[in-house]
Protein backbone atom coordinates (compact mmCIF):
# COMPACT_ATOMS: atom_id res chain seq x y z
CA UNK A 1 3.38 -21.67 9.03
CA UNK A 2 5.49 -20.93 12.17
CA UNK A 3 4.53 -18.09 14.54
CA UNK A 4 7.50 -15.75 13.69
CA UNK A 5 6.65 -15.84 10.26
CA UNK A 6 2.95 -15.71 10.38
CA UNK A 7 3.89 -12.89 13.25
CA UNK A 8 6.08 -10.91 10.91
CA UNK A 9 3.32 -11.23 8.05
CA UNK A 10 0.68 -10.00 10.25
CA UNK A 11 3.02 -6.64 11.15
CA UNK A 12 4.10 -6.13 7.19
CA UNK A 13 0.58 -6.09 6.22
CA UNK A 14 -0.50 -3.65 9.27
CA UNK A 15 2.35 -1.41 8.44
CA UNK A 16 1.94 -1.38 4.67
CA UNK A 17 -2.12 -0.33 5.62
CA UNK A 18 -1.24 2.15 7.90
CA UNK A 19 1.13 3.72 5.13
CA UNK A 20 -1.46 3.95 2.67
CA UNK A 21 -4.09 5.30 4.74
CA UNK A 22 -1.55 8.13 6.08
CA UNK A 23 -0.88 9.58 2.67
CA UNK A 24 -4.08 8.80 0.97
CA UNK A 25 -8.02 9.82 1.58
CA UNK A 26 -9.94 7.18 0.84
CA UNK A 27 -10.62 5.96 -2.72
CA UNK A 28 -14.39 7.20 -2.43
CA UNK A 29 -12.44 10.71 -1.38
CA UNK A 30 -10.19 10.54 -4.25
CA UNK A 31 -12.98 9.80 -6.96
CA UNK A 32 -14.80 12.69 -5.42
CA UNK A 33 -12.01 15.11 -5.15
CA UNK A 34 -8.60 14.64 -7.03
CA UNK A 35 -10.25 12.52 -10.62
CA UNK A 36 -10.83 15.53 -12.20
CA UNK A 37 -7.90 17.21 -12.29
CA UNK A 38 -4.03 16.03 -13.94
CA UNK A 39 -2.36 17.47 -10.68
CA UNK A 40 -5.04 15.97 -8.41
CA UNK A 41 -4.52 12.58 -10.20
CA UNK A 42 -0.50 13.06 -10.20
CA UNK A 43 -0.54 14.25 -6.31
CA UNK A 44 -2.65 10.74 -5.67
CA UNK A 45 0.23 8.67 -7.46
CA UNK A 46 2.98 10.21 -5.83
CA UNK A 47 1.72 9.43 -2.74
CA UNK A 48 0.84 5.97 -3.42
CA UNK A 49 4.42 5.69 -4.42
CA UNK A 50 5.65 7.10 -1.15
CA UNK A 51 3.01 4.30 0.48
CA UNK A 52 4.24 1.91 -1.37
CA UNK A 53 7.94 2.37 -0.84
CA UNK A 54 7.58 2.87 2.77
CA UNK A 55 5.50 -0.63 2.70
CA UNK A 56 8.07 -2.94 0.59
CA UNK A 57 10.93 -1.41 3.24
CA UNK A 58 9.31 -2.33 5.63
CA UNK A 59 8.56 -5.78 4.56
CA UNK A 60 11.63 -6.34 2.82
CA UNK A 61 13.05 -5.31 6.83
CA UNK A 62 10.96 -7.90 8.51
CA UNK A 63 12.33 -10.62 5.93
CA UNK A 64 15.09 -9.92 6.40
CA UNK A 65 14.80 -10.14 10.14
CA UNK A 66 13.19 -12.95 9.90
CA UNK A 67 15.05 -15.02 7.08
CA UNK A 68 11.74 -15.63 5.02
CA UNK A 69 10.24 -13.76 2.23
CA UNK A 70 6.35 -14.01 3.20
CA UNK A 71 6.62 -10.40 4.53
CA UNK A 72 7.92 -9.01 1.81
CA UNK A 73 5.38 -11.21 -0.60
CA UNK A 74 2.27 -10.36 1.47
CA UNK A 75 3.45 -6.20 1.25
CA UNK A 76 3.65 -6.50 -2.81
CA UNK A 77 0.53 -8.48 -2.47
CA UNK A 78 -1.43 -5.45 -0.39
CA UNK A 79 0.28 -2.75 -2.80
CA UNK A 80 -0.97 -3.99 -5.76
CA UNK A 81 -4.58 -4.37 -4.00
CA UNK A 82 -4.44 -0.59 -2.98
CA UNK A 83 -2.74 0.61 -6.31
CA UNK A 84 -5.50 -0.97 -8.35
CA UNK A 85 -8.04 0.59 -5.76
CA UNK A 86 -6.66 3.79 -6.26
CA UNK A 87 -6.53 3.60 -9.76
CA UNK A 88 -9.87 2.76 -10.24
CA UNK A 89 -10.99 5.69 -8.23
CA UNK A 90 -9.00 8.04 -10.07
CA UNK A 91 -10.22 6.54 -13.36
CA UNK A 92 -13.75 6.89 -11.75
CA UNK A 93 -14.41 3.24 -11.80
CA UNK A 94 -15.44 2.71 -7.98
């Protein structure tokens, strides 16, 4: 793997984190505090949406810059890992 595209991987995945952890609380948070209601639980999803749009822009961005599709790859990777987190916690799984 070259540097550019192990570099641009490395800044799609810190972006797409940093998205999810600016419009979420944590999953134990979200168990605890938005499971047990239909608008808590519908608030939670929108903003993993909003994460998870912000995330595949911004990898589909750096593949785009870069020519390569591992960015955008490794962003649907991490938002499927954080949508099934947050799933689970709102289906109080955790």
């Amino acid at each position: 793997m070259a540097v550019g595209t192990a570099a641009g991987v490395g800044m799609a995945v810190i972006a797409g984190e940093h998205f999810f952890s600016t419009y979420l609380s944590s999953p134990v948070t979200t168990e605890r505090f938005f499971a047990d209601s239909e608008d808590g639980k519908a608030k939670t999803r929108r903003m993993c949406l909003l994460a998870m749009s912000a995330s595949l822009v911004t990898g589909l961005v750096l593949s785009m810059i870069l020519r390569e599709p591992w960015p955008l790859v490794a962003t649907l990777i991490l938002g499927i890992m954080y949508l099934s987190v947050y799933e689970k916690a709102l289906a109080r799984e955790l």
